[in-house]
ModelCIF file with pLDDT and N, C-alpha, C, O atoms, coordinates in Angstrom:
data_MODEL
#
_entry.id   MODEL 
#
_entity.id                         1 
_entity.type                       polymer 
_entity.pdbx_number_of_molecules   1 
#
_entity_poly.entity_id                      1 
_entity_poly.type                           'polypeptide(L)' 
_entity_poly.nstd_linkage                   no 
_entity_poly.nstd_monomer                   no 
_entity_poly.pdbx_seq_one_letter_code       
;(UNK)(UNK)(UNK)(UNK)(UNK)(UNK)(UNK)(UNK)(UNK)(UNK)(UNK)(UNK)(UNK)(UNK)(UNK)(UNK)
(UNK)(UNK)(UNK)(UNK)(UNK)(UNK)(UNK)(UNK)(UNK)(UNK)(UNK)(UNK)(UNK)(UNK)(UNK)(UNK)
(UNK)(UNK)
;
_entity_poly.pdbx_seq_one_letter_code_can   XXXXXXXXXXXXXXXXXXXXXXXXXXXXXXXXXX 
_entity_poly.pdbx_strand_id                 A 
#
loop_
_entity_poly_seq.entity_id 
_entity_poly_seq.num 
_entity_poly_seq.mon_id 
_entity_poly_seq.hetero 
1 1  UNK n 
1 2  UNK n 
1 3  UNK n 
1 4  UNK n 
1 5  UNK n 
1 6  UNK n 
1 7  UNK n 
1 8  UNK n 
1 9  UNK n 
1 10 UNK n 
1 11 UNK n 
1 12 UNK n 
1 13 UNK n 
1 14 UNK n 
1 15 UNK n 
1 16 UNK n 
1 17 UNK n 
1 18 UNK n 
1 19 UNK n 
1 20 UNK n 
1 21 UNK n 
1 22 UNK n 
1 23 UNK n 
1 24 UNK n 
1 25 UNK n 
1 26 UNK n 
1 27 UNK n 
1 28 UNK n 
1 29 UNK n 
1 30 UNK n 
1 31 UNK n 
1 32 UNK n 
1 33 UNK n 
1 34 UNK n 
#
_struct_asym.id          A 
_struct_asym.entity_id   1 
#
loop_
_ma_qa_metric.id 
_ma_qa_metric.mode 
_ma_qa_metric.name 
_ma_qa_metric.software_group_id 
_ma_qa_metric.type 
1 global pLDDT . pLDDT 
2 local  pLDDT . pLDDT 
#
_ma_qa_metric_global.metric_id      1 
_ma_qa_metric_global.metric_value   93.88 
_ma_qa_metric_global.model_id       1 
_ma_qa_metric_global.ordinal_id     1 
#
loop_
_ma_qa_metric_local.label_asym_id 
_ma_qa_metric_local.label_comp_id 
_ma_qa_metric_local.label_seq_id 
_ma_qa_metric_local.metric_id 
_ma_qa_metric_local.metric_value 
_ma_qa_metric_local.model_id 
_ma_qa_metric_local.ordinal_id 
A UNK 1  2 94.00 1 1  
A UNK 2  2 93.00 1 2  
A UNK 3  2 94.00 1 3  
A UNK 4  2 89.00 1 4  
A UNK 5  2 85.00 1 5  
A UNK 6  2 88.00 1 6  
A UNK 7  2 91.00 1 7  
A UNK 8  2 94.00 1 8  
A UNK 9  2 96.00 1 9  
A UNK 10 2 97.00 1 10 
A UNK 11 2 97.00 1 11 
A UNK 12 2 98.00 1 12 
A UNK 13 2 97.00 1 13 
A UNK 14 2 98.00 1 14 
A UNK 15 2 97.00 1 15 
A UNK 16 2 96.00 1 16 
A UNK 17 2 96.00 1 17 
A UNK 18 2 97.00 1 18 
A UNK 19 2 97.00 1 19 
A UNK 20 2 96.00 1 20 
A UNK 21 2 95.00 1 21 
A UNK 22 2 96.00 1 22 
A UNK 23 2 96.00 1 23 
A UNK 24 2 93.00 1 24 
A UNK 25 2 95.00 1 25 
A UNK 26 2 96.00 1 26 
A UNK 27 2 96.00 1 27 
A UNK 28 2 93.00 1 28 
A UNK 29 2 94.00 1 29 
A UNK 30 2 95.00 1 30 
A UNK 31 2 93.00 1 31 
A UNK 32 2 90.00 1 32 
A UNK 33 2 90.00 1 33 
A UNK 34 2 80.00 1 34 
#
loop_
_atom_site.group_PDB 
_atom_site.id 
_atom_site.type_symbol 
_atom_site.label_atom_id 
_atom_site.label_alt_id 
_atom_site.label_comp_id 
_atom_site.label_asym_id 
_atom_site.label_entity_id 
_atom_site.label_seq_id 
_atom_site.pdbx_PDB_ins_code 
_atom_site.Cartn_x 
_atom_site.Cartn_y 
_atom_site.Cartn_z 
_atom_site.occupancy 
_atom_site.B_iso_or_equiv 
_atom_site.pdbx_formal_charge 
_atom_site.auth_seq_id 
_atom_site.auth_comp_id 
_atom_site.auth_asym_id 
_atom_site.auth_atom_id 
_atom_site.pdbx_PDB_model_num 
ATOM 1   N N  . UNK A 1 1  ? 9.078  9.106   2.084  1.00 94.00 ? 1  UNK A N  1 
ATOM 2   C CA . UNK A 1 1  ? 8.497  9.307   0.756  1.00 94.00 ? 1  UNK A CA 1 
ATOM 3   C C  . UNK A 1 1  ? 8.961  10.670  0.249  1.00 94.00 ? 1  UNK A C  1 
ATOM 4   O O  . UNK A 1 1  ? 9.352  11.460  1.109  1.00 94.00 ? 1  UNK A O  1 
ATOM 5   N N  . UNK A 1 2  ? 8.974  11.087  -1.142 1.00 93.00 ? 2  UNK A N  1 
ATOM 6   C CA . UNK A 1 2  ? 9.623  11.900  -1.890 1.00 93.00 ? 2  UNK A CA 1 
ATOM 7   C C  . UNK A 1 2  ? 8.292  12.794  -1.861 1.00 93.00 ? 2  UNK A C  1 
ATOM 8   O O  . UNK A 1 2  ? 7.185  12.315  -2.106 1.00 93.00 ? 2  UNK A O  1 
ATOM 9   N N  . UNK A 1 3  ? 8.563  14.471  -1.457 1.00 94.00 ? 3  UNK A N  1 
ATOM 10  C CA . UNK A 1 3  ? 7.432  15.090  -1.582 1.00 94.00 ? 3  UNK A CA 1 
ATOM 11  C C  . UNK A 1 3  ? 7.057  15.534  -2.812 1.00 94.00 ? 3  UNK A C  1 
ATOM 12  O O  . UNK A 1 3  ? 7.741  15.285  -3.805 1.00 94.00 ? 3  UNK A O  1 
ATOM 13  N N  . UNK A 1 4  ? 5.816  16.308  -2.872 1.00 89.00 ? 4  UNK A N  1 
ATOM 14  C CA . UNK A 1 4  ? 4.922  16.783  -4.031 1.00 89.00 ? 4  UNK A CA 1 
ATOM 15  C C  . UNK A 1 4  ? 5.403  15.581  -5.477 1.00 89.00 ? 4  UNK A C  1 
ATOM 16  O O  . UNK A 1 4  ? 5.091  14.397  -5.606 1.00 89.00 ? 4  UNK A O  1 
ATOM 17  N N  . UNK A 1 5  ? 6.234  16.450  -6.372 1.00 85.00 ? 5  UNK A N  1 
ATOM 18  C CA . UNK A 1 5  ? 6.027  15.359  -7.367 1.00 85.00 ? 5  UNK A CA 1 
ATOM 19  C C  . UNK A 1 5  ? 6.714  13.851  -7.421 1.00 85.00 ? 5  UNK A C  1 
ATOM 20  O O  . UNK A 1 5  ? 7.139  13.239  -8.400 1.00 85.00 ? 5  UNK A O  1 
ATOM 21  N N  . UNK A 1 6  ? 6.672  13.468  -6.018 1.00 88.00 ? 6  UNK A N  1 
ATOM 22  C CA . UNK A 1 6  ? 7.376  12.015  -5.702 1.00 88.00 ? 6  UNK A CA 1 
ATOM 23  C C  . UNK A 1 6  ? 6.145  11.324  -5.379 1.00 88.00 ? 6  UNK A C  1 
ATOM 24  O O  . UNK A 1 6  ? 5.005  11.771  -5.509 1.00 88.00 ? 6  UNK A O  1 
ATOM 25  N N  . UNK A 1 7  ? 6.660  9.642   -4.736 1.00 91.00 ? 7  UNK A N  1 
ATOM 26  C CA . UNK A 1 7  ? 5.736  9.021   -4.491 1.00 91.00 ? 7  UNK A CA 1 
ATOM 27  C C  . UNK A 1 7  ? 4.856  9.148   -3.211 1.00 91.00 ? 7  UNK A C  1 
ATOM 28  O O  . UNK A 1 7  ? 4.131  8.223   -2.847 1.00 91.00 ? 7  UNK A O  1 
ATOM 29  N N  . UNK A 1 8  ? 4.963  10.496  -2.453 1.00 94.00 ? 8  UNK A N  1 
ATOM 30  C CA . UNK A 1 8  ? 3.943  10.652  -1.602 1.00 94.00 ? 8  UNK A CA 1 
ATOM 31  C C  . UNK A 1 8  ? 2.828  11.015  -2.293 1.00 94.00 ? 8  UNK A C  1 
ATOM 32  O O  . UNK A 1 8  ? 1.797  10.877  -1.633 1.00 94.00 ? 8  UNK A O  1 
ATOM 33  N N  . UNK A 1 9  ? 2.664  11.487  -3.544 1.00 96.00 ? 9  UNK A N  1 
ATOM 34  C CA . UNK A 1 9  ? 1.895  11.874  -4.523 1.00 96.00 ? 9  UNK A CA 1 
ATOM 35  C C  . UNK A 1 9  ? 0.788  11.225  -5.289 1.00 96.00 ? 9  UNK A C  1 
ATOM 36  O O  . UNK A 1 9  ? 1.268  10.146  -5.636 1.00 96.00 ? 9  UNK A O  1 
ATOM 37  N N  . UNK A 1 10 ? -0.657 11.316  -5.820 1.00 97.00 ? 10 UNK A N  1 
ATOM 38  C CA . UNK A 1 10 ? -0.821 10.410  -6.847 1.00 97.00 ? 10 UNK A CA 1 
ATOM 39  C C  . UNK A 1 10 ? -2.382 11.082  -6.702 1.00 97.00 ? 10 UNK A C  1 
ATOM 40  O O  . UNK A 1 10 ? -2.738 11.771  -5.746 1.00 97.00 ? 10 UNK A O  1 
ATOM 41  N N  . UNK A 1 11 ? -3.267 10.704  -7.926 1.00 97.00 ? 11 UNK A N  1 
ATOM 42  C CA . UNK A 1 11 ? -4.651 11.035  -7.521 1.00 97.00 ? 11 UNK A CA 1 
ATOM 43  C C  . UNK A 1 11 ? -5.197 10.114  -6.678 1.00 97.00 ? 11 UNK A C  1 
ATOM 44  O O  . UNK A 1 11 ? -6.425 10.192  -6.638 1.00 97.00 ? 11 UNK A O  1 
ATOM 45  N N  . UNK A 1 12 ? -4.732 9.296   -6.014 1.00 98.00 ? 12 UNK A N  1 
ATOM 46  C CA . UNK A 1 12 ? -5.779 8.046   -4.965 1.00 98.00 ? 12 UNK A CA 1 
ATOM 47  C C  . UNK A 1 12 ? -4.865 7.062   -4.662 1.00 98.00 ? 12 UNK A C  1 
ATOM 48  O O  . UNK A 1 12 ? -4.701 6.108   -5.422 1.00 98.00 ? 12 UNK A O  1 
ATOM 49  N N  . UNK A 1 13 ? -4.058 7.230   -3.307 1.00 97.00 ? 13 UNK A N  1 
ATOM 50  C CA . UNK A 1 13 ? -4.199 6.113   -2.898 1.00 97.00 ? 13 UNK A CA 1 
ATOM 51  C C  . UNK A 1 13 ? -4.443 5.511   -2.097 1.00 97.00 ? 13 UNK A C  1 
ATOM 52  O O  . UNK A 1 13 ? -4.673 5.928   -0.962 1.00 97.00 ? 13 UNK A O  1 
ATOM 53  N N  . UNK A 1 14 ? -4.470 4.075   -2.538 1.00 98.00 ? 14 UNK A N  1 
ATOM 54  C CA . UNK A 1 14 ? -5.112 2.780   -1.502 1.00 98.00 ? 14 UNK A CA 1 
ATOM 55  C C  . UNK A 1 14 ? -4.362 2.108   -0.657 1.00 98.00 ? 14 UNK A C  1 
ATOM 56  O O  . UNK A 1 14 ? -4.752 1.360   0.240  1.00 98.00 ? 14 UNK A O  1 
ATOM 57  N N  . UNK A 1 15 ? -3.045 2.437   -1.011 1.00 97.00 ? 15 UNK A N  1 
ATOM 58  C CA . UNK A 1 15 ? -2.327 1.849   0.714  1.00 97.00 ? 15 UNK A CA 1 
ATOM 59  C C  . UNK A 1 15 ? -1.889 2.574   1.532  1.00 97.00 ? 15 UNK A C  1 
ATOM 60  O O  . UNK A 1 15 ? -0.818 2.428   2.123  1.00 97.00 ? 15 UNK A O  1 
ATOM 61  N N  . UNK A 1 16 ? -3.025 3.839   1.721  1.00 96.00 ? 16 UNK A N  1 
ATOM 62  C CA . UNK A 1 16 ? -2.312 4.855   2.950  1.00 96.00 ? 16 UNK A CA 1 
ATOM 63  C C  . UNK A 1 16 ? -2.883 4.472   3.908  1.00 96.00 ? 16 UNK A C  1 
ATOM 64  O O  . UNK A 1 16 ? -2.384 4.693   5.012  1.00 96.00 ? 16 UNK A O  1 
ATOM 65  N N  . UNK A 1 17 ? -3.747 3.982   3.826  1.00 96.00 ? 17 UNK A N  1 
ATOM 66  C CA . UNK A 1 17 ? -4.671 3.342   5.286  1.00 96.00 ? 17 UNK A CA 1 
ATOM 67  C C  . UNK A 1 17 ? -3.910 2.050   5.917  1.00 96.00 ? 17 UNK A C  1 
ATOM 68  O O  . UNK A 1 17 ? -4.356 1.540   6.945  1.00 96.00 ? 17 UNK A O  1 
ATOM 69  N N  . UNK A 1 18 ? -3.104 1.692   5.470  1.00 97.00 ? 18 UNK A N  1 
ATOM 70  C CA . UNK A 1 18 ? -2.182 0.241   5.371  1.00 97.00 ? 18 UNK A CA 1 
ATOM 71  C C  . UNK A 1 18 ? -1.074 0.236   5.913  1.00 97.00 ? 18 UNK A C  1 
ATOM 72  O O  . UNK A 1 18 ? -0.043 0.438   5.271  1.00 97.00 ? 18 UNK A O  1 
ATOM 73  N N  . UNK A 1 19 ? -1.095 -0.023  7.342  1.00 97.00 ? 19 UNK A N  1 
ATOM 74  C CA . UNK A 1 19 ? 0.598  -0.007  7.471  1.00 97.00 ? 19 UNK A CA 1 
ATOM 75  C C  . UNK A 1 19 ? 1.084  -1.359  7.354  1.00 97.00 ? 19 UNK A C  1 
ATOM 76  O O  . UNK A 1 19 ? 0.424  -2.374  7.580  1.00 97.00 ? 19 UNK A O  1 
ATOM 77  N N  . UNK A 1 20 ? 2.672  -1.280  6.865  1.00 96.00 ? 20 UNK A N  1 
ATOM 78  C CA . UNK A 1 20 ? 3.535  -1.964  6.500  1.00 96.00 ? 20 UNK A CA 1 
ATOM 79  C C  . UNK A 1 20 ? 3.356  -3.531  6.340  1.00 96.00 ? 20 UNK A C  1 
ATOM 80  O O  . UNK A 1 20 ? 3.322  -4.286  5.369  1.00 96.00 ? 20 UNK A O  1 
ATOM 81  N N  . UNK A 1 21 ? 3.214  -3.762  8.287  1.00 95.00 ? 21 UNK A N  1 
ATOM 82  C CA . UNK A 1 21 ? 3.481  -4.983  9.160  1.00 95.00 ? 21 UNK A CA 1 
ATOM 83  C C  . UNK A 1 21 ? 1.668  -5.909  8.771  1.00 95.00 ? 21 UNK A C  1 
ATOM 84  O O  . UNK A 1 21 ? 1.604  -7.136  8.841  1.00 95.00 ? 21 UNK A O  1 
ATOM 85  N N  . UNK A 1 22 ? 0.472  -5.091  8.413  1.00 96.00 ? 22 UNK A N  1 
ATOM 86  C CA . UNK A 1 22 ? -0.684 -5.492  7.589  1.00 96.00 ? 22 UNK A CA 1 
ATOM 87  C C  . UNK A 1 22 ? -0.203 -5.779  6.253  1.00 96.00 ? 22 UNK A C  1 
ATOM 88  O O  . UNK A 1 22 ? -0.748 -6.860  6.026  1.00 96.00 ? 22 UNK A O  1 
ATOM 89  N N  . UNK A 1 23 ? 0.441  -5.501  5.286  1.00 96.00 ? 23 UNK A N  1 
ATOM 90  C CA . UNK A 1 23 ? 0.218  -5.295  4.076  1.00 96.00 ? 23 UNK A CA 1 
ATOM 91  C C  . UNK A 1 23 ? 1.045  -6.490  3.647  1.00 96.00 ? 23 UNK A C  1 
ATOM 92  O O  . UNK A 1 23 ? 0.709  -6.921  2.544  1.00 96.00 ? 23 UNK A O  1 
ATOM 93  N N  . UNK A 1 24 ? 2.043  -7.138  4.235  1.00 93.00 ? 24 UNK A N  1 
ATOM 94  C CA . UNK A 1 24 ? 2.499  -8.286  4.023  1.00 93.00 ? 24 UNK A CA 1 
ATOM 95  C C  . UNK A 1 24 ? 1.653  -9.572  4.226  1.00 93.00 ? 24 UNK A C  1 
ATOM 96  O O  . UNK A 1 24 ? 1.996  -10.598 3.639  1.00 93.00 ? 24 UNK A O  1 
ATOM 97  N N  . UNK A 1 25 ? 0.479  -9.560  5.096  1.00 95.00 ? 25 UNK A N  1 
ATOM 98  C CA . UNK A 1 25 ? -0.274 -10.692 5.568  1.00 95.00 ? 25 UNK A CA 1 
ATOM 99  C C  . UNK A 1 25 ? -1.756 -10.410 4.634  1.00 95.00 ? 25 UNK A C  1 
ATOM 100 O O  . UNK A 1 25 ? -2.629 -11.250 4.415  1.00 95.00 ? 25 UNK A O  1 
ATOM 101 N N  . UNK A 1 26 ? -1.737 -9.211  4.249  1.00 96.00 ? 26 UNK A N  1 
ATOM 102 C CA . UNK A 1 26 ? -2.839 -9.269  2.592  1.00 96.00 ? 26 UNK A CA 1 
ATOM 103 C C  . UNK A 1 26 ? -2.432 -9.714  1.623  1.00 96.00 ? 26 UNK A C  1 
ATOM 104 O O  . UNK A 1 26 ? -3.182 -10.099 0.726  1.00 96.00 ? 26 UNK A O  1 
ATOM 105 N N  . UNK A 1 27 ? -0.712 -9.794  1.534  1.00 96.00 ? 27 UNK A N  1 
ATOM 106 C CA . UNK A 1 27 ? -0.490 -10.203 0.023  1.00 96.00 ? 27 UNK A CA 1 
ATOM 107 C C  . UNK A 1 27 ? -0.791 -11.436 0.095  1.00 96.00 ? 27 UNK A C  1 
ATOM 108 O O  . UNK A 1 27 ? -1.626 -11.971 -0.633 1.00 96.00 ? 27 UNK A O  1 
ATOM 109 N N  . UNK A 1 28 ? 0.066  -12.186 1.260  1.00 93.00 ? 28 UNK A N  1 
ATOM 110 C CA . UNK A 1 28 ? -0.137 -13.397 1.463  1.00 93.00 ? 28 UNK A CA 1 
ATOM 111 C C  . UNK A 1 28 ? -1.404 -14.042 1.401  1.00 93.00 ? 28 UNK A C  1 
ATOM 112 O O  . UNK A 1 28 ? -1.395 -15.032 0.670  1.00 93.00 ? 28 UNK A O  1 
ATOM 113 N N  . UNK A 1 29 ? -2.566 -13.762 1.985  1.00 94.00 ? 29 UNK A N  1 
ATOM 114 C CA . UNK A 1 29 ? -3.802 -14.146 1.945  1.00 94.00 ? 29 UNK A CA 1 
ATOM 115 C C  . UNK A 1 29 ? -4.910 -13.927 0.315  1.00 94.00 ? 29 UNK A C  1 
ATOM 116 O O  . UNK A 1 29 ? -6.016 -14.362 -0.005 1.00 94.00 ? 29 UNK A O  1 
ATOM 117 N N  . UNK A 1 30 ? -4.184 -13.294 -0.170 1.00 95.00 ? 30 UNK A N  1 
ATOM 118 C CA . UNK A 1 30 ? -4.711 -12.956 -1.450 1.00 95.00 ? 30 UNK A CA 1 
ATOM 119 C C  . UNK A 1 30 ? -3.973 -13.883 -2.226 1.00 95.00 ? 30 UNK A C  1 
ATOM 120 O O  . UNK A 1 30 ? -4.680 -14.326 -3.131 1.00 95.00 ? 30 UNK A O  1 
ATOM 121 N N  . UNK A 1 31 ? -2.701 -14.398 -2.224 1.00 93.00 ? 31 UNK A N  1 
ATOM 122 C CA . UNK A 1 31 ? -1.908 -15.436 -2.336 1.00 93.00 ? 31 UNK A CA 1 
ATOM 123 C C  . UNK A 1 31 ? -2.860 -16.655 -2.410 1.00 93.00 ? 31 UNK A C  1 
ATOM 124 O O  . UNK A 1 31 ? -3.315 -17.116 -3.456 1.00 93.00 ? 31 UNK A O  1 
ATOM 125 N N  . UNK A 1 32 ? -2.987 -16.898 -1.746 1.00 90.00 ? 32 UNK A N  1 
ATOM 126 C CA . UNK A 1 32 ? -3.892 -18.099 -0.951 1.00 90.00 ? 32 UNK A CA 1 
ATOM 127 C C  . UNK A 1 32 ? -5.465 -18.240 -1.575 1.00 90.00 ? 32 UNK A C  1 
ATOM 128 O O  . UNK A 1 32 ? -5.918 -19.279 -2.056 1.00 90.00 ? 32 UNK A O  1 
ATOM 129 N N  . UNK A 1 33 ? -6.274 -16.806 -1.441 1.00 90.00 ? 33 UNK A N  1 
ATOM 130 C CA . UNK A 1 33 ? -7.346 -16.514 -1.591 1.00 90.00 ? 33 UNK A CA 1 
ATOM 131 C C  . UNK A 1 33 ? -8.407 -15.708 -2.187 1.00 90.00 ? 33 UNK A C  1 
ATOM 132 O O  . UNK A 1 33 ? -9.631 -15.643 -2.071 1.00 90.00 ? 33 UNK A O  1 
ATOM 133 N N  . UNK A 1 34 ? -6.837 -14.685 -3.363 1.00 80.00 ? 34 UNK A N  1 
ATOM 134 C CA . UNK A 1 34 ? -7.645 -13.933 -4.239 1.00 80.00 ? 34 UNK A CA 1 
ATOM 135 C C  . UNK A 1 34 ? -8.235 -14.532 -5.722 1.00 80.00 ? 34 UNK A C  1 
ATOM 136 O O  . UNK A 1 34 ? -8.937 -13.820 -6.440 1.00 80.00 ? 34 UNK A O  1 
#
């Protein structure tokens, strides 16, 4: 990720708790079930 004014940056985010190999099997299920 690109520091300070890159995309390590932002007021909040929600997919830092999220790694990668998870975040493909939420899209999918939200796919399915959002």
């Amino acid at each position: 990720c690109t520091y300070g004014v890159g995309d390590q940056m932002a007021h909040y985010n929600v997919n830092a708790g999220l790694p990668k190999t998870l975040i493909q099997h939420v899209i999918r299920w939200i796919a399915r079930e959002g």
